[in-house]
PDB file of N, CA and C in Angstrom:
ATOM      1  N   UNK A   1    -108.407-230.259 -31.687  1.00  0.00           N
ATOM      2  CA  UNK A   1    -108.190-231.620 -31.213  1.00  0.00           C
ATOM      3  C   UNK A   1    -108.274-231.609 -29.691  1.00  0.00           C
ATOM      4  N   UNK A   2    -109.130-232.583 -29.075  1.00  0.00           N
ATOM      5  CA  UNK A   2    -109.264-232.855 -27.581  1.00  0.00           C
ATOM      6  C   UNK A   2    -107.538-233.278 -27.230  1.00  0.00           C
ATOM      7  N   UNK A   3    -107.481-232.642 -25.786  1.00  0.00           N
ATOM      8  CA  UNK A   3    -106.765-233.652 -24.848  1.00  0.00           C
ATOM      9  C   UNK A   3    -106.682-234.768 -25.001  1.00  0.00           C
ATOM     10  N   UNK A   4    -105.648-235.487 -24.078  1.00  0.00           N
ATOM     11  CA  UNK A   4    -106.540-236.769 -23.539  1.00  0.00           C
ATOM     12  C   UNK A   4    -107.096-236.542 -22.408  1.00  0.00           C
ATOM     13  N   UNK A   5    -106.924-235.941 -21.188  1.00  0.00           N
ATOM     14  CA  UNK A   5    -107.788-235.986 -19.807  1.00  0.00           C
ATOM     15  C   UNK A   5    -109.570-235.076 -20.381  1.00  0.00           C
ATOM     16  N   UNK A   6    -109.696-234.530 -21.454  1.00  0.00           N
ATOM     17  CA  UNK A   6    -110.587-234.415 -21.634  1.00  0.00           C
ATOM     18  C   UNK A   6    -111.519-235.487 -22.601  1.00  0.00           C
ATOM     19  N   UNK A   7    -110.692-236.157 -23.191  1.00  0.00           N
ATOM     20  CA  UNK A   7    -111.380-236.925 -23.906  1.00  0.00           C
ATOM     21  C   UNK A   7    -111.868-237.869 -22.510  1.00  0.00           C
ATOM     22  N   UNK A   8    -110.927-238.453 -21.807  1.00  0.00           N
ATOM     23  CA  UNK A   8    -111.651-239.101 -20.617  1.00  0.00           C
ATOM     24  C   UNK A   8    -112.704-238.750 -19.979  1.00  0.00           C
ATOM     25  N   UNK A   9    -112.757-237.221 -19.626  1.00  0.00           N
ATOM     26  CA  UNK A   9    -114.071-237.015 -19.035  1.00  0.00           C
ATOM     27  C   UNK A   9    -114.918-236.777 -19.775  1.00  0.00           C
ATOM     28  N   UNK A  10    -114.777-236.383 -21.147  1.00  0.00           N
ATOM     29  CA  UNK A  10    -116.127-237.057 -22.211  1.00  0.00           C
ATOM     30  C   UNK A  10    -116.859-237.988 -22.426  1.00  0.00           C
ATOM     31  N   UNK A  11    -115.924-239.093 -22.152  1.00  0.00           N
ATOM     32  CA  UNK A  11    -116.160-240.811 -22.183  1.00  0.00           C
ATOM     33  C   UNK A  11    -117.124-240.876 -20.826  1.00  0.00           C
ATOM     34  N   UNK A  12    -116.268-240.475 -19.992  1.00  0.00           N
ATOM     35  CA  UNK A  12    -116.720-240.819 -18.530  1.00  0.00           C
ATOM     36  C   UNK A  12    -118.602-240.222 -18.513  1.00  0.00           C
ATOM     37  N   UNK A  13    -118.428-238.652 -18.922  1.00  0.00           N
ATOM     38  CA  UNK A  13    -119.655-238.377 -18.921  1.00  0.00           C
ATOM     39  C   UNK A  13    -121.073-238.726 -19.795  1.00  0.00           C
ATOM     40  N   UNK A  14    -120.419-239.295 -20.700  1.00  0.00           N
ATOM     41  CA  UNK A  14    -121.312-239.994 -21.690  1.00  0.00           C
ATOM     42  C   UNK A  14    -121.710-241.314 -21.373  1.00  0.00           C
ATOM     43  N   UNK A  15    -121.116-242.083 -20.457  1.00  0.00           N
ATOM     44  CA  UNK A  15    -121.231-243.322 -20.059  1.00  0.00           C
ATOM     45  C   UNK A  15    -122.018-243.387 -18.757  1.00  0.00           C
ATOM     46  N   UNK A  16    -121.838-242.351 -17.990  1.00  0.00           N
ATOM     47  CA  UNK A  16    -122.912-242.162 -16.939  1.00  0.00           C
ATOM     48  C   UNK A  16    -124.301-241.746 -17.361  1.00  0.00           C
ATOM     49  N   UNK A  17    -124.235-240.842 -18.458  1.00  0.00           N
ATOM     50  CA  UNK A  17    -125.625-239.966 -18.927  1.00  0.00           C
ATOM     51  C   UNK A  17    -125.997-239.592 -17.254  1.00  0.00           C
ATOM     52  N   UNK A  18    -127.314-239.556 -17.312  1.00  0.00           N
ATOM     53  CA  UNK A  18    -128.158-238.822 -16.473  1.00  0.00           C
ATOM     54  C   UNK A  18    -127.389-238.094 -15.236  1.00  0.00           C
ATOM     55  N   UNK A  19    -126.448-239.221 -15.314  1.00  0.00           N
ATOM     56  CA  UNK A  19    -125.613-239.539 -13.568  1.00  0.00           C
ATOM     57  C   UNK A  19    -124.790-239.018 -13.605  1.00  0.00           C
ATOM     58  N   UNK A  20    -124.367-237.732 -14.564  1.00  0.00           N
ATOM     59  CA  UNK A  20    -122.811-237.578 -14.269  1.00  0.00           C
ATOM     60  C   UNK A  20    -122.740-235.998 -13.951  1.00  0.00           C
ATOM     61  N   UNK A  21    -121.724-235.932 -13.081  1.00  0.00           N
ATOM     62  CA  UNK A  21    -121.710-235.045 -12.204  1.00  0.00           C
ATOM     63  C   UNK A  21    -120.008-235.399 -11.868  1.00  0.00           C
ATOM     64  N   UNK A  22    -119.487-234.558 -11.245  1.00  0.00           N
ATOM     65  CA  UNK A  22    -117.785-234.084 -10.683  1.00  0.00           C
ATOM     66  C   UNK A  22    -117.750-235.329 -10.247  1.00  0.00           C
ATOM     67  N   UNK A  23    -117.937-235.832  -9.014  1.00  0.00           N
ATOM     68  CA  UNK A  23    -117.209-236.827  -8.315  1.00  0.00           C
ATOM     69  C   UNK A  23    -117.556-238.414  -8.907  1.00  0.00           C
ATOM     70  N   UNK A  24    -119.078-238.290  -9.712  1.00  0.00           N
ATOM     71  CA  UNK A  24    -119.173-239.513 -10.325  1.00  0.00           C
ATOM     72  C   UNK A  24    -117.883-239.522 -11.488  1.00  0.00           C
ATOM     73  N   UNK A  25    -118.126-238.733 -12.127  1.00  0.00           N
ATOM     74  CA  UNK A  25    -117.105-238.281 -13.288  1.00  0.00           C
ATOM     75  C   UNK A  25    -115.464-238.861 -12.725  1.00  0.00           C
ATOM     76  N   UNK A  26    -115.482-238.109 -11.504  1.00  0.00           N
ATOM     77  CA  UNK A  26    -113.783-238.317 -10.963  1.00  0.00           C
ATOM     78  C   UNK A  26    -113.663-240.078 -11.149  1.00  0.00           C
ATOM     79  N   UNK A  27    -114.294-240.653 -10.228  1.00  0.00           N
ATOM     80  CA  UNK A  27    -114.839-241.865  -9.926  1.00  0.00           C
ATOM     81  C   UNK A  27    -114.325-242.894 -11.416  1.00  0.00           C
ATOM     82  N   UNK A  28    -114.800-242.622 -12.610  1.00  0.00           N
ATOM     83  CA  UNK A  28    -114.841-243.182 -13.816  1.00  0.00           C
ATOM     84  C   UNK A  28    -113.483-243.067 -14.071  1.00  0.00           C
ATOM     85  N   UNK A  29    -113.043-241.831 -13.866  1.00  0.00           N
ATOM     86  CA  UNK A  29    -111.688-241.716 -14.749  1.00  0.00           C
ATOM     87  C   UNK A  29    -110.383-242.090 -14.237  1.00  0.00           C
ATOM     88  N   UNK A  30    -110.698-242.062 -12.906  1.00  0.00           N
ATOM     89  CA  UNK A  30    -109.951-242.614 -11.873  1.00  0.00           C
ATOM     90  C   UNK A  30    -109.542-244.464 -12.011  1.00  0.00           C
ATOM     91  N   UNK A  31    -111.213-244.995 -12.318  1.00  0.00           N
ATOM     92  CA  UNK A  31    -111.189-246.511 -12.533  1.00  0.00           C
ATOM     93  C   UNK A  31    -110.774-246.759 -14.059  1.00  0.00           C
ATOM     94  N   UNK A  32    -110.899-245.907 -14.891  1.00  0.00           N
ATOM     95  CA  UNK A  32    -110.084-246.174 -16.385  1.00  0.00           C
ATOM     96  C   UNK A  32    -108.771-245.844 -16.081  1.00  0.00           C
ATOM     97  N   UNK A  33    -108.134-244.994 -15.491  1.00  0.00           N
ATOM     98  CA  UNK A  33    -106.998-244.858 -16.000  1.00  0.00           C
ATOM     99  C   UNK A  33    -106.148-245.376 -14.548  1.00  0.00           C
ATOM    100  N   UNK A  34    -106.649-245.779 -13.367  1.00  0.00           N
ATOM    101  CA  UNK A  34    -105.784-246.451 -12.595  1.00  0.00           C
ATOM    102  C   UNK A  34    -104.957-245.586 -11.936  1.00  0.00           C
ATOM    103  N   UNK A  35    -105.179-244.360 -12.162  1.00  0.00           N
ATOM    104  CA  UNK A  35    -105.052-243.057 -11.692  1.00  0.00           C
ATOM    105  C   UNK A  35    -105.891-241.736 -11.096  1.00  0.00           C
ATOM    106  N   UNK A  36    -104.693-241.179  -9.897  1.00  0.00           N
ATOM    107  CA  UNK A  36    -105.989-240.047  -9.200  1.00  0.00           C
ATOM    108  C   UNK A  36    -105.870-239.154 -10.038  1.00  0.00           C
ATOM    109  N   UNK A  37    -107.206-238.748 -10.038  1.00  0.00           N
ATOM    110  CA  UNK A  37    -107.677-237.348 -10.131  1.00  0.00           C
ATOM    111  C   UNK A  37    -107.930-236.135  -9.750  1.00  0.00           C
ATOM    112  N   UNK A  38    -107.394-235.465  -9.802  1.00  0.00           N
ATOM    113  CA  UNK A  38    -107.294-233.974  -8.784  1.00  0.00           C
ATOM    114  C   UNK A  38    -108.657-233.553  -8.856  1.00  0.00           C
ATOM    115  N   UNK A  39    -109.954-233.015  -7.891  1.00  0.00           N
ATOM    116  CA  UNK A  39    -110.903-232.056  -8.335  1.00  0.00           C
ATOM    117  C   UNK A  39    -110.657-230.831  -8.710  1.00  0.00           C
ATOM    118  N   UNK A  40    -109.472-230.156  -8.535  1.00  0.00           N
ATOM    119  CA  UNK A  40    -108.997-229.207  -9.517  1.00  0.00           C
ATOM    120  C   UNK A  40    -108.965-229.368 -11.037  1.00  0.00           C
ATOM    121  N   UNK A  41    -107.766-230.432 -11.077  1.00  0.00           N
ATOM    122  CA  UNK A  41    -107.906-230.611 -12.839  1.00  0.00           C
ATOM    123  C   UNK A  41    -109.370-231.210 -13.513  1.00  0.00           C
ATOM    124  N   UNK A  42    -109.849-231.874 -12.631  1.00  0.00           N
ATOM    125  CA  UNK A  42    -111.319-232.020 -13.294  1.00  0.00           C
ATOM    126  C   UNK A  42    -112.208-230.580 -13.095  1.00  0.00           C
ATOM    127  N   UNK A  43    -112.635-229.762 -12.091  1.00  0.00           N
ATOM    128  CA  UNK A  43    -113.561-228.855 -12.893  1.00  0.00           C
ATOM    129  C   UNK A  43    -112.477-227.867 -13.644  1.00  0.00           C
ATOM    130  N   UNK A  44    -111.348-227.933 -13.524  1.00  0.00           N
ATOM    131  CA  UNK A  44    -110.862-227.098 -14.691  1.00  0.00           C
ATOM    132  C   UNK A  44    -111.048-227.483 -15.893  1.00  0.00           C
ATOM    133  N   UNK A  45    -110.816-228.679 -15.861  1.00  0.00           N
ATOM    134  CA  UNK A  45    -110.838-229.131 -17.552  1.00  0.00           C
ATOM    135  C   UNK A  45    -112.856-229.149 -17.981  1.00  0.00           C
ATOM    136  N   UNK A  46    -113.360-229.040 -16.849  1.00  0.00           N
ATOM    137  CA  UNK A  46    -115.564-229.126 -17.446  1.00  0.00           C
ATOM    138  C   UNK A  46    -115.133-227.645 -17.491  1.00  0.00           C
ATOM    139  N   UNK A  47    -114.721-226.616 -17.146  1.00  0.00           N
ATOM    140  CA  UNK A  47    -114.912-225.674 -17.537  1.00  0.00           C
ATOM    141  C   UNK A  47    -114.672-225.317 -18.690  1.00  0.00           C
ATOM    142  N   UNK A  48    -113.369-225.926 -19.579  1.00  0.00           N
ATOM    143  CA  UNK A  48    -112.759-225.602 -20.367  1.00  0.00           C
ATOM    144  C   UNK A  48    -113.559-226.182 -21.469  1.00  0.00           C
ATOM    145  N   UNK A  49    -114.057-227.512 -21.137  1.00  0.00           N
ATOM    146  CA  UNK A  49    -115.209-228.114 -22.303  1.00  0.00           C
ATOM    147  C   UNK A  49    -116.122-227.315 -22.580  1.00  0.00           C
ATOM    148  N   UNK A  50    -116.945-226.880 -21.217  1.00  0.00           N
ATOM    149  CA  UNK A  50    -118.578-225.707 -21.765  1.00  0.00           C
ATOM    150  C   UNK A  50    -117.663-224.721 -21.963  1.00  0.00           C
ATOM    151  N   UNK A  51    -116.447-224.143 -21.907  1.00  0.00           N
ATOM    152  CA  UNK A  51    -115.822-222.705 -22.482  1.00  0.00           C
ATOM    153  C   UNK A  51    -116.094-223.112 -24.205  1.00  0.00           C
ATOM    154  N   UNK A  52    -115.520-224.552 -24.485  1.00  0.00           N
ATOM    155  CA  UNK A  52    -115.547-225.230 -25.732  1.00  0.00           C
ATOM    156  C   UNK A  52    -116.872-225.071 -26.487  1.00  0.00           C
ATOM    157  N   UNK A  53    -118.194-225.271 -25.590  1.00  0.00           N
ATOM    158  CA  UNK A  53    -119.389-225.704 -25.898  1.00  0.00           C
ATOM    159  C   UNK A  53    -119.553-227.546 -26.173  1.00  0.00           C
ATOM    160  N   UNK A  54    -118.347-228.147 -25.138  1.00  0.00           N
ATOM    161  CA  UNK A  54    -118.313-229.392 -25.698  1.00  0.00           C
ATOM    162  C   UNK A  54    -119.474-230.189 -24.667  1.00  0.00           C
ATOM    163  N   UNK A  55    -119.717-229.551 -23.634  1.00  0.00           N
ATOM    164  CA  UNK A  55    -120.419-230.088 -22.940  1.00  0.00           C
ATOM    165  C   UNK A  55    -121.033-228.726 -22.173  1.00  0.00           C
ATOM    166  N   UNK A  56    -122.339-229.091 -21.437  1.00  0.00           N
ATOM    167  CA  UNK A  56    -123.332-228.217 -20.616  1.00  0.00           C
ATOM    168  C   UNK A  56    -123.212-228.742 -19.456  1.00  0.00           C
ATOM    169  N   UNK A  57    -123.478-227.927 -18.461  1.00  0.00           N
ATOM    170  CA  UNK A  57    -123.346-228.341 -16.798  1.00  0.00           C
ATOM    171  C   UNK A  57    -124.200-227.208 -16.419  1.00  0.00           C
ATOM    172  N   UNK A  58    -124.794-227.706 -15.285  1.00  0.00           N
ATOM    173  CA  UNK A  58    -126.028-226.894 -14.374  1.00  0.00           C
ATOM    174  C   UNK A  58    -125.994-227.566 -13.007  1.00  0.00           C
ATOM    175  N   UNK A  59    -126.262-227.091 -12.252  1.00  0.00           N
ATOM    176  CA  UNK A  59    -126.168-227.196 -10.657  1.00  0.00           C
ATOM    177  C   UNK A  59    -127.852-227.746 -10.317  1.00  0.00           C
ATOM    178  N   UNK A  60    -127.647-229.313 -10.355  1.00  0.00           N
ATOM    179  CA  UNK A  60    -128.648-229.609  -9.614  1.00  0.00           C
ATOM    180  C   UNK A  60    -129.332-229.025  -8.826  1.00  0.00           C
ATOM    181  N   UNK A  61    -130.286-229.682  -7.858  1.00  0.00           N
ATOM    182  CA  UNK A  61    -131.176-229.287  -6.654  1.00  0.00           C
ATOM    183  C   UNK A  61    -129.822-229.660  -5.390  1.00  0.00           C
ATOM    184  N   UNK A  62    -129.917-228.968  -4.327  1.00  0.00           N
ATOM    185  CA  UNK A  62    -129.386-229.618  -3.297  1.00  0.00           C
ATOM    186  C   UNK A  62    -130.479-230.641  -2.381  1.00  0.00           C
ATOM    187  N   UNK A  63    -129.205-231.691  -2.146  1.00  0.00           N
ATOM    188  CA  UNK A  63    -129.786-232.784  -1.574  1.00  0.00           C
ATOM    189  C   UNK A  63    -129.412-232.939   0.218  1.00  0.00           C
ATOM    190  N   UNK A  64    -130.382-233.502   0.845  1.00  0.00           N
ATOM    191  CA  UNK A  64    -129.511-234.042   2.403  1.00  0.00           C
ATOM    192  C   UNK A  64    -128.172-234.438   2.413  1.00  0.00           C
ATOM    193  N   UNK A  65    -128.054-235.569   1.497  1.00  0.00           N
ATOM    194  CA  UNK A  65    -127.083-236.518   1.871  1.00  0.00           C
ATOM    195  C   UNK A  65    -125.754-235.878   1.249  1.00  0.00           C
ATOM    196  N   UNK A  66    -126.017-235.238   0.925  1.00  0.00           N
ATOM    197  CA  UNK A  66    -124.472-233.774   0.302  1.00  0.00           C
ATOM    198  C   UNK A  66    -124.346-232.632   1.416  1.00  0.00           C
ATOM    199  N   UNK A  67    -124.979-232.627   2.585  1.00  0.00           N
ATOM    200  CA  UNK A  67    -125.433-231.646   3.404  1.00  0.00           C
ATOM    201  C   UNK A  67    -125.282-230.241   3.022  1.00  0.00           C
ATOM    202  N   UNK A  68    -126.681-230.353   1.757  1.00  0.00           N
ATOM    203  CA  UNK A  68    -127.768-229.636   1.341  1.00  0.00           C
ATOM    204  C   UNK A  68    -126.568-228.887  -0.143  1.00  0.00           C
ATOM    205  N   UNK A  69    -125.689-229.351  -0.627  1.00  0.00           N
ATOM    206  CA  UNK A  69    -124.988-228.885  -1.549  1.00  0.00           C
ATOM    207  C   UNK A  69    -125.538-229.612  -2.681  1.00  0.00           C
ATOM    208  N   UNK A  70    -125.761-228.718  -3.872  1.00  0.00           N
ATOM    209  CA  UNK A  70    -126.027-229.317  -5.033  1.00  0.00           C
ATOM    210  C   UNK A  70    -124.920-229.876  -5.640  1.00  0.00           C
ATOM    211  N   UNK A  71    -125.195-230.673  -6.854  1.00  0.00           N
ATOM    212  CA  UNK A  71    -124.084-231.729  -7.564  1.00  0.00           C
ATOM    213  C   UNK A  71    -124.290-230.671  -9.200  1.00  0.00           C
ATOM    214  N   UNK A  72    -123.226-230.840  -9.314  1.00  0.00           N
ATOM    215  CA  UNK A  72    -122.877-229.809 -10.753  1.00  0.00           C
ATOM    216  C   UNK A  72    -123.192-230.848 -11.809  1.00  0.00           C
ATOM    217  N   UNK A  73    -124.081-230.676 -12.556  1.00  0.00           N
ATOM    218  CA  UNK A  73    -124.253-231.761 -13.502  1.00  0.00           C
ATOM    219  C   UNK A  73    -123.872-231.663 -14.795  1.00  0.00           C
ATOM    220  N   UNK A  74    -123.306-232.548 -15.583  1.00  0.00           N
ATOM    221  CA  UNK A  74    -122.788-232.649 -17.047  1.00  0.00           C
ATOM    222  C   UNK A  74    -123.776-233.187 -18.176  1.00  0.00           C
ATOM    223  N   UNK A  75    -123.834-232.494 -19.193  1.00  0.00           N
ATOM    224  CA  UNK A  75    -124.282-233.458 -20.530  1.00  0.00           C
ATOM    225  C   UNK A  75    -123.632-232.816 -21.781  1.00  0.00           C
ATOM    226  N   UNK A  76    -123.292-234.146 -22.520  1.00  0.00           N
ATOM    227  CA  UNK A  76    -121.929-234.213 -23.413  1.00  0.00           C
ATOM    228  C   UNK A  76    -122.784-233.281 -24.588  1.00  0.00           C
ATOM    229  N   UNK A  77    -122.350-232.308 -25.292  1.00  0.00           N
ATOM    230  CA  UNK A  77    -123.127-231.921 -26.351  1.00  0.00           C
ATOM    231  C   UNK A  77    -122.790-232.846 -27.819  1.00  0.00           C
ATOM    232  N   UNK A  78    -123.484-231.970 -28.813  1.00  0.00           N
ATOM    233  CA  UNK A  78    -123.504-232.874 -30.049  1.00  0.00           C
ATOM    234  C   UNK A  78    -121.874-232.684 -30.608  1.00  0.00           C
ATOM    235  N   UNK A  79    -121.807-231.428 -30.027  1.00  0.00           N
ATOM    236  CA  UNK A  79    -120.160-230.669 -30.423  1.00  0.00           C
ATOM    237  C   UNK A  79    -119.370-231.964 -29.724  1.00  0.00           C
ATOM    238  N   UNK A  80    -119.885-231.958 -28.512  1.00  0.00           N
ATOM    239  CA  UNK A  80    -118.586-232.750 -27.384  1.00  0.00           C
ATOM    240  C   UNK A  80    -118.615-233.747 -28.393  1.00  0.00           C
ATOM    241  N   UNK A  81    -119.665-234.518 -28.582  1.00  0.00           N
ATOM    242  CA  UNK A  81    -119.399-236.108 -28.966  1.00  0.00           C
ATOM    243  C   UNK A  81    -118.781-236.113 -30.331  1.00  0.00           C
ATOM    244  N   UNK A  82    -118.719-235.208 -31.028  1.00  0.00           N
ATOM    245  CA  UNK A  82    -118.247-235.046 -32.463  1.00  0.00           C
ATOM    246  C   UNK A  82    -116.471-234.724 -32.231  1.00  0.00           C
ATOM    247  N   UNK A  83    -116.063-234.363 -30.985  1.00  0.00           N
ATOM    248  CA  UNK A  83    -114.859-233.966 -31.303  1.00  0.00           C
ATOM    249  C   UNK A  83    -114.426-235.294 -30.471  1.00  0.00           C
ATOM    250  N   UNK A  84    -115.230-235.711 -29.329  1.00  0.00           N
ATOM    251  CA  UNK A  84    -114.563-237.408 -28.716  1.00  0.00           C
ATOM    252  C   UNK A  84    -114.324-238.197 -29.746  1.00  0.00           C
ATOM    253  N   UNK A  85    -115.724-238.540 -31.054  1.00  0.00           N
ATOM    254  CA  UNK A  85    -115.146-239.451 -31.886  1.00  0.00           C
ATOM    255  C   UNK A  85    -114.093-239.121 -32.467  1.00  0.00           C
ATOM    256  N   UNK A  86    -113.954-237.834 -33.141  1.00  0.00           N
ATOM    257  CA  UNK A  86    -112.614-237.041 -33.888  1.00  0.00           C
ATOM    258  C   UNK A  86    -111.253-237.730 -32.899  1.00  0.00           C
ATOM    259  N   UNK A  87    -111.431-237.722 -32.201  1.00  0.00           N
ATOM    260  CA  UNK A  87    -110.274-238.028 -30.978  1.00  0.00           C
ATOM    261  C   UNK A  87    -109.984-239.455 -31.108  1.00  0.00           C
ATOM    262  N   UNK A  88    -111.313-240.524 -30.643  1.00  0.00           N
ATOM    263  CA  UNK A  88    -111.139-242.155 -30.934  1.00  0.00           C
ATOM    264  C   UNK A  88    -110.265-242.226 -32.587  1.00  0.00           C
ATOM    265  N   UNK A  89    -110.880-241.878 -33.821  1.00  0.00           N
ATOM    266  CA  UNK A  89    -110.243-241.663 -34.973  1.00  0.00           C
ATOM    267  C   UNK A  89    -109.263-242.113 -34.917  1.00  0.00           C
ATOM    268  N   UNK A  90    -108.666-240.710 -34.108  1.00  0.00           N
ATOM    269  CA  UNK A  90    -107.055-240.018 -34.567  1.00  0.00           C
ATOM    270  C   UNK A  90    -106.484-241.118 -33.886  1.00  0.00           C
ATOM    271  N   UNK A  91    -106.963-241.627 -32.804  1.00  0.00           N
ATOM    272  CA  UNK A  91    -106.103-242.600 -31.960  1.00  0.00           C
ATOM    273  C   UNK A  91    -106.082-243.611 -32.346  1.00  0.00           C
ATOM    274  N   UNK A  92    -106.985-244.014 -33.001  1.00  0.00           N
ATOM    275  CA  UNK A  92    -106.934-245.618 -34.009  1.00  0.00           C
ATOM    276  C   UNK A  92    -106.055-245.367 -35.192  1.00  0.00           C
ATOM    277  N   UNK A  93    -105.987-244.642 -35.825  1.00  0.00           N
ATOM    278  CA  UNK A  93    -105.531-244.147 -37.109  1.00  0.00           C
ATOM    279  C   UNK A  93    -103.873-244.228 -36.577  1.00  0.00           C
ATOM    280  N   UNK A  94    -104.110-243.639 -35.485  1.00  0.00           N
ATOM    281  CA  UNK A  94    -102.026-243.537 -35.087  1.00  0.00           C
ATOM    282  C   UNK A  94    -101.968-244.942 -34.803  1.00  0.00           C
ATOM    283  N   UNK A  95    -102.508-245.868 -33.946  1.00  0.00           N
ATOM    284  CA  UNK A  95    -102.087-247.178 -33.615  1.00  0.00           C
ATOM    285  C   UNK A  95    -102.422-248.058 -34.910  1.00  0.00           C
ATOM    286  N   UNK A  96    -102.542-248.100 -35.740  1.00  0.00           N
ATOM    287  CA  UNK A  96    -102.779-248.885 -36.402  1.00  0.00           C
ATOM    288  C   UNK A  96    -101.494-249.346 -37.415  1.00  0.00           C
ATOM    289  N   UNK A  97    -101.538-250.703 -36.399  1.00  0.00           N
ATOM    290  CA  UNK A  97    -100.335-252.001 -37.486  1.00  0.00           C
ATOM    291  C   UNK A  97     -99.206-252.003 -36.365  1.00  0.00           C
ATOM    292  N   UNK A  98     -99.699-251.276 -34.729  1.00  0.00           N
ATOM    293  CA  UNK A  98     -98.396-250.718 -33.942  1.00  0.00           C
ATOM    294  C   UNK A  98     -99.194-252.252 -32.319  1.00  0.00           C
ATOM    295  N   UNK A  99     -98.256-253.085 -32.366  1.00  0.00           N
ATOM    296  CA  UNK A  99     -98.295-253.737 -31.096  1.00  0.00           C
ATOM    297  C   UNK A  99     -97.444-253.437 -30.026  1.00  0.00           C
ATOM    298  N   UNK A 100     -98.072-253.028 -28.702  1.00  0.00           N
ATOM    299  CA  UNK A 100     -97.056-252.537 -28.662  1.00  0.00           C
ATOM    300  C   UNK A 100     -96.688-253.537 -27.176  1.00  0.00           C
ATOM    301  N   UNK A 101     -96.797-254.855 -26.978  1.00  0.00           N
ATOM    302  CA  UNK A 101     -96.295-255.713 -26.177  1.00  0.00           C
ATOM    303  C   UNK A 101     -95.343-256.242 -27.086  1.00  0.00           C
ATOM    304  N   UNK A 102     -94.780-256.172 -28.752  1.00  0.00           N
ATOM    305  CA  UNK A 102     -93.968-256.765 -29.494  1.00  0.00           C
ATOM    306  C   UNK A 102     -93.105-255.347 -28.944  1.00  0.00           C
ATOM    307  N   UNK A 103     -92.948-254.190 -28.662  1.00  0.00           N
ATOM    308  CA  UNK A 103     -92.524-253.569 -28.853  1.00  0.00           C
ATOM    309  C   UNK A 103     -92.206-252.939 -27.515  1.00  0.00           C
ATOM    310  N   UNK A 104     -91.915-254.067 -26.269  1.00  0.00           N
ATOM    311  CA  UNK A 104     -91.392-253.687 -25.092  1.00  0.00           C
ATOM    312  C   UNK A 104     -90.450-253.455 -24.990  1.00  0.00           C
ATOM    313  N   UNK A 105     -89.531-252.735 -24.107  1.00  0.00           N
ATOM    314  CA  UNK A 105     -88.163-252.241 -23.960  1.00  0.00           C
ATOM    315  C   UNK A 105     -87.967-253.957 -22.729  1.00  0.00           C
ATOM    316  N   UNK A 106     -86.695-254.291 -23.051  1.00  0.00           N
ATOM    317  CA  UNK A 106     -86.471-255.192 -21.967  1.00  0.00           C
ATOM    318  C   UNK A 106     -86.045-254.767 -21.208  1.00  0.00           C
ATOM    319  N   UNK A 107     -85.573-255.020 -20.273  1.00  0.00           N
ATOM    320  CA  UNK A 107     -85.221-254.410 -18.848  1.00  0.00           C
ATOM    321  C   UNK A 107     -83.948-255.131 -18.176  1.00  0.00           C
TER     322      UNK A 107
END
């Protein structure tokens, strides 16, 4: 069973396709969850995915405008996307029949 900060950067990287790379990646998960992202815990956790085989990464070309550093690039494998949906599933399957604005703590 995925994480959740990995299921995010699954999402994230699947939603960029071509484009996704560390800081685009950060970028996404940052604007879903309304929260920072460490570049630590993100290439720890892409490492831990291709350790998985859930995803592939390769080091672009270096560019100027990176001054001349390549961008580490991501693509979600068939594995990755099979264990993200496994993940959406489980998470529908637990919320289901659960509101949970009926089910605020008052204050």
């Amino acid at each position: 069973m995925l994480g959740e900060f990995e299921y995010l950067i699954l999402s994230a990287a699947t939603r960029l396709g071509e484009n996704a790379y560390g800081a685009a990646i950060r970028r996404e998960v940052e604007g879903a969850t309304r929260h920072r992202c460490s570049i630590g815990a993100l290439y720890t956790t892409l490492d831990r995915l291709e350790a998985k085989s859930l995803i592939k990464t390769w080091m672009g070309d270096p560019t100027p405008k990176r001054g001349g550093r390549p961008k580490r690039l991501v693509r979600v494998t068939a594995n990755g996307s099979r264990a993200a949906s496994a993940f959406y599933a489980a998470v529908m399957r637990a919320s289901r029949g659960v509101s949970w604005e009926a089910n605020r703590v008052l204050r």
